[in-house]
Protein backbone atom coordinates (compact mmCIF):
# COMPACT_ATOMS: atom_id res chain seq x y z
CA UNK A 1 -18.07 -18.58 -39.43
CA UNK A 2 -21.19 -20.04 -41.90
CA UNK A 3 -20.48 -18.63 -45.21
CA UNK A 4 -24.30 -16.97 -44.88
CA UNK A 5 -22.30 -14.56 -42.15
CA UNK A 6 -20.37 -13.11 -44.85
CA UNK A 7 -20.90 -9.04 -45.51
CA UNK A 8 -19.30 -6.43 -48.26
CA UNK A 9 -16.05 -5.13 -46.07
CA UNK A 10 -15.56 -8.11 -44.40
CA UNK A 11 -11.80 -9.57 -44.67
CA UNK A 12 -11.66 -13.30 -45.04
CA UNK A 13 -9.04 -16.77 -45.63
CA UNK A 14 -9.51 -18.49 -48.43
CA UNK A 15 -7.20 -21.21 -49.77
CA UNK A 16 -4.68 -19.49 -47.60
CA UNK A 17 -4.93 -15.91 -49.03
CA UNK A 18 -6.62 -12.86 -48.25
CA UNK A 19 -9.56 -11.02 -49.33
CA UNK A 20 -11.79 -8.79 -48.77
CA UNK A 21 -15.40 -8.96 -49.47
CA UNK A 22 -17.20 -6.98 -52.04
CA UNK A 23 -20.91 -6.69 -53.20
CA UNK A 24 -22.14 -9.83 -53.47
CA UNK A 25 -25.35 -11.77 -54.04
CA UNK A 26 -27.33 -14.35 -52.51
CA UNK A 27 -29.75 -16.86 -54.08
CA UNK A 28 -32.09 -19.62 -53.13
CA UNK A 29 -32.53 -22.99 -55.22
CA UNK A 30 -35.72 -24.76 -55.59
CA UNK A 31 -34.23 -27.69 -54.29
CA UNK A 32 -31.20 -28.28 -52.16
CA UNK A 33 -29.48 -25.66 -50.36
CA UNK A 34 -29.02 -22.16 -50.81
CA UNK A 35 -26.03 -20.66 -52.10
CA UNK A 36 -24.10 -17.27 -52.28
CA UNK A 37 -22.03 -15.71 -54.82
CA UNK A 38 -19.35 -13.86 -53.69
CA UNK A 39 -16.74 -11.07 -55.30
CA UNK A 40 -13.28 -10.63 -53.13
CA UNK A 41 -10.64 -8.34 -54.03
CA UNK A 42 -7.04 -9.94 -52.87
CA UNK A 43 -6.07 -7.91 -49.79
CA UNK A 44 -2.56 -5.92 -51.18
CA UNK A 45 -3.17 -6.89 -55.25
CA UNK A 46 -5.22 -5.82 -57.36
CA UNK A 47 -6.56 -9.52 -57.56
CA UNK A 48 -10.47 -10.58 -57.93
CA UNK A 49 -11.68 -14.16 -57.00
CA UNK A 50 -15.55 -14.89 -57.41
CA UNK A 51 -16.63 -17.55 -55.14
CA UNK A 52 -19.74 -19.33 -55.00
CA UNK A 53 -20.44 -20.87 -51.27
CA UNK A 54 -23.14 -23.15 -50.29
CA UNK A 55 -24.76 -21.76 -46.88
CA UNK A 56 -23.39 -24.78 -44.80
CA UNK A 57 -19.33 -23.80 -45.80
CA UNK A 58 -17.15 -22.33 -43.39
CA UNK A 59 -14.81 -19.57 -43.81
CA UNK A 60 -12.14 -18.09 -41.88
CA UNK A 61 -12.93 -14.37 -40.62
CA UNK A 62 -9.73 -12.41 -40.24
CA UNK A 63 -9.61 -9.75 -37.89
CA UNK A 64 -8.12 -6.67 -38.99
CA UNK A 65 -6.01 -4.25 -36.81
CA UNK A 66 -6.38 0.18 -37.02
CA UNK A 67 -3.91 2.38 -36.37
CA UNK A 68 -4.54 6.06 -36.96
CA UNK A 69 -2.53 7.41 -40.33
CA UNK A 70 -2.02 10.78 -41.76
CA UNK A 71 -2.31 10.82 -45.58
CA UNK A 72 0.33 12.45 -46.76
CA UNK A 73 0.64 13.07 -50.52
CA UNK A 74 0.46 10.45 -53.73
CA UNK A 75 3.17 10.11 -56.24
CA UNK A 76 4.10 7.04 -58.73
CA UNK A 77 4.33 4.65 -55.88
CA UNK A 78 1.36 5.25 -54.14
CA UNK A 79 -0.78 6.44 -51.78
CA UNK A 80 1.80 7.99 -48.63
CA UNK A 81 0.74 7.86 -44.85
CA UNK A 82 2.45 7.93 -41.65
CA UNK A 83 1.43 6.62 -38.39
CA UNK A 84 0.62 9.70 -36.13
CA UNK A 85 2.22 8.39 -33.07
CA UNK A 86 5.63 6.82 -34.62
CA UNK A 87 5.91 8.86 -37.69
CA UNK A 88 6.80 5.68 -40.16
CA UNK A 89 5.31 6.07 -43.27
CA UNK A 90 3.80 3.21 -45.39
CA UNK A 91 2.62 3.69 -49.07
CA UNK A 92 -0.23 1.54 -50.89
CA UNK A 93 -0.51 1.07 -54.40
CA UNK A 94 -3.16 3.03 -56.72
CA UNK A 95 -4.60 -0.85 -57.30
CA UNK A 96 -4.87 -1.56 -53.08
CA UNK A 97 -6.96 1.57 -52.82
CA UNK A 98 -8.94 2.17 -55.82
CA UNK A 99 -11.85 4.44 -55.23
CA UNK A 100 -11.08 4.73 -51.76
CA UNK A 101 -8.71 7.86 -52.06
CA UNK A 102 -11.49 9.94 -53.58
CA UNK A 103 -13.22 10.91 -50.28
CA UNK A 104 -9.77 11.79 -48.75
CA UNK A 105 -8.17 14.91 -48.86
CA UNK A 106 -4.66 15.32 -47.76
CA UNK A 107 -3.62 15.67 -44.10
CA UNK A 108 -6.56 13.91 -43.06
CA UNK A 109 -6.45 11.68 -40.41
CA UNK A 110 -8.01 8.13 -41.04
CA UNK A 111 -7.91 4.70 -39.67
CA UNK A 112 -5.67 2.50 -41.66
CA UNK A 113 -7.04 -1.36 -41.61
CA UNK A 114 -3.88 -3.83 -40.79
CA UNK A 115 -3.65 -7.62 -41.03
CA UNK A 116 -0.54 -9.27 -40.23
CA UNK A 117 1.60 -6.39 -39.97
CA UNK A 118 0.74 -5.23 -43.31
CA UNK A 119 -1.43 -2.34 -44.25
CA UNK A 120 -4.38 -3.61 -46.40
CA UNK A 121 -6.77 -0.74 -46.40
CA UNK A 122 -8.15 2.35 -45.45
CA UNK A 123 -11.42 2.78 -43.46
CA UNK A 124 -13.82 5.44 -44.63
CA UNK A 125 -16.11 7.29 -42.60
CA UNK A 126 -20.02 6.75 -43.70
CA UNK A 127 -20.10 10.45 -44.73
CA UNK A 128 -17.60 12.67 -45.77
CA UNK A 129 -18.02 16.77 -46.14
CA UNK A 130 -15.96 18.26 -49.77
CA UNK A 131 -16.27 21.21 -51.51
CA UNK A 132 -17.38 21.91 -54.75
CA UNK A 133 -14.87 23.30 -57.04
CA UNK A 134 -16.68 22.94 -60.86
CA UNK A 135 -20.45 23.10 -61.45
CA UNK A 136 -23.00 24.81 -63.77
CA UNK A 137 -24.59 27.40 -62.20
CA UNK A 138 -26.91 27.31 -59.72
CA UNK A 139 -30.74 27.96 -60.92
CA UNK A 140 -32.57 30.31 -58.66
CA UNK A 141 -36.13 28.94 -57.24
CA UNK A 142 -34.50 25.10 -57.83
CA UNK A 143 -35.74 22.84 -55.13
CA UNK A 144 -34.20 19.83 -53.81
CA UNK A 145 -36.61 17.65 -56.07
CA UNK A 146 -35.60 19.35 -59.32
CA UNK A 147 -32.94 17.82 -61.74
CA UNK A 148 -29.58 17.38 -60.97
CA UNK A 149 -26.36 18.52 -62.22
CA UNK A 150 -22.65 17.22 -62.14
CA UNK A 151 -20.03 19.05 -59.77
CA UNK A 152 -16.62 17.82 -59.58
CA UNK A 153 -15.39 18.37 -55.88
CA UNK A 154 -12.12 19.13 -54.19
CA UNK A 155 -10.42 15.47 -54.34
CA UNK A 156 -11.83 15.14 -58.28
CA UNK A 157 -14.70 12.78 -57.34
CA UNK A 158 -17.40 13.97 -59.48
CA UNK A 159 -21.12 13.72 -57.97
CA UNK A 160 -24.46 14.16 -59.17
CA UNK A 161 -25.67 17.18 -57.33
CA UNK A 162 -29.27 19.08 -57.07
CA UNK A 163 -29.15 22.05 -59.89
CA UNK A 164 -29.30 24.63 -56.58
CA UNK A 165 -25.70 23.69 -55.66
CA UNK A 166 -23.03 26.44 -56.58
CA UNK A 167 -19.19 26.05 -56.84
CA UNK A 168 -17.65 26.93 -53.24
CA UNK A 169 -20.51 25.11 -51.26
CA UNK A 170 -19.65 22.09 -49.27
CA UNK A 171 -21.37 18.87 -49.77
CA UNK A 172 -21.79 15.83 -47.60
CA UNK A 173 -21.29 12.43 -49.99
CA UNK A 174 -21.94 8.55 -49.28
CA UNK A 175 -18.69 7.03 -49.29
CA UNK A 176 -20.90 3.78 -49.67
CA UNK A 177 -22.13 4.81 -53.29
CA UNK A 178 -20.57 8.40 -54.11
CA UNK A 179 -24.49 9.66 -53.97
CA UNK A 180 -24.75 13.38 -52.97
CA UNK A 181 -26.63 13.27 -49.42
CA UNK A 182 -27.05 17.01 -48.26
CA UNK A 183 -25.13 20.15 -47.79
CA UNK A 184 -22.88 20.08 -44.98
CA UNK A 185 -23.55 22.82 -42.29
């Protein structure tokens, strides 16, 4: 595919490895062609490779596979799961992950992204619904509009949160930007 057709989540070959796309910019020249900057975390390492691609280059899109995993528990190795209809369990590294495991709580049930017949990934939902456990008290009249207010929820993610928002409540949270979206009915 053109290197233009490159998005954030996308999993691509380059030089022969794997990566997979992060936030990225794009940016046109006053002469010549336009080019894009690109982040890419190595699928499986904790790896980082900035590329810069002209909008002509061609890159190799890999396809990933899903398979439905349980997450079981984390310890010094990892992150645990096990496939739902085999029962094998796989672990990933804190450093594969990162940030991911912070919208998951244990037992859940998510898709886990495959490439080769190696686990690469985990694919998060848009939204995800956790419950406060720490906050400042809630302010009585406080509107949506008002100032908001840390709350650290049940997995330890801690999101900025309007001031009306009490410990127990459940809260729906972008798993594209950690941003507190509404509370979950």
């Amino acid at each position: 595919m053109k290197a233009t057709e490159i998005r954030k989540g996308m999993v691509v070959r380059v030089e022969g490895e794997l990566y997979r796309v992060m936030p990225c910019s794009t940016s046109p020249r006053e002469t010549g062609a336009a080019w894009s900057r690109r982040a890419c975390g190595a699928c499986g390492a904790a790896r980082t490779r900035r590329s810069r691609f002209r909008s002509e280059d061609e890159v190799e899109k890999v396809m990933l596979e899903s398979k439905s995993m349980q997450y079981l528990y984390h310890d010094h190795h990892g992150y645990h799961f096990m496939d739902t209809e085999t029962y094998d369990q796989v672990a990933l590294a804190d450093d594969v992950l990162g940030d991911t495991m912070s919208y998951i709580l244990p037992e859940s049930t998510v898709l886990m992204e495959w490439i080769e017949e190696k686990p690469v990934g985990v694919e998060l939902p848009a939204a995800v619904d956790l419950k406060v456990v720490e906050t400042a008290p809630g302010i009585k009249g406080a509107t949506a509009s008002a100032q908001r207010k840390p709350a650290t929820l049940e997995t330890g993610l801690v999101v900025q949160v309007p001031s009306f928002i009490d410990e127990g409540e459940v809260v729906r949270v972008s798993t594209q930007d950690g941003s507190y979206l509404e509370r979950a009915k």
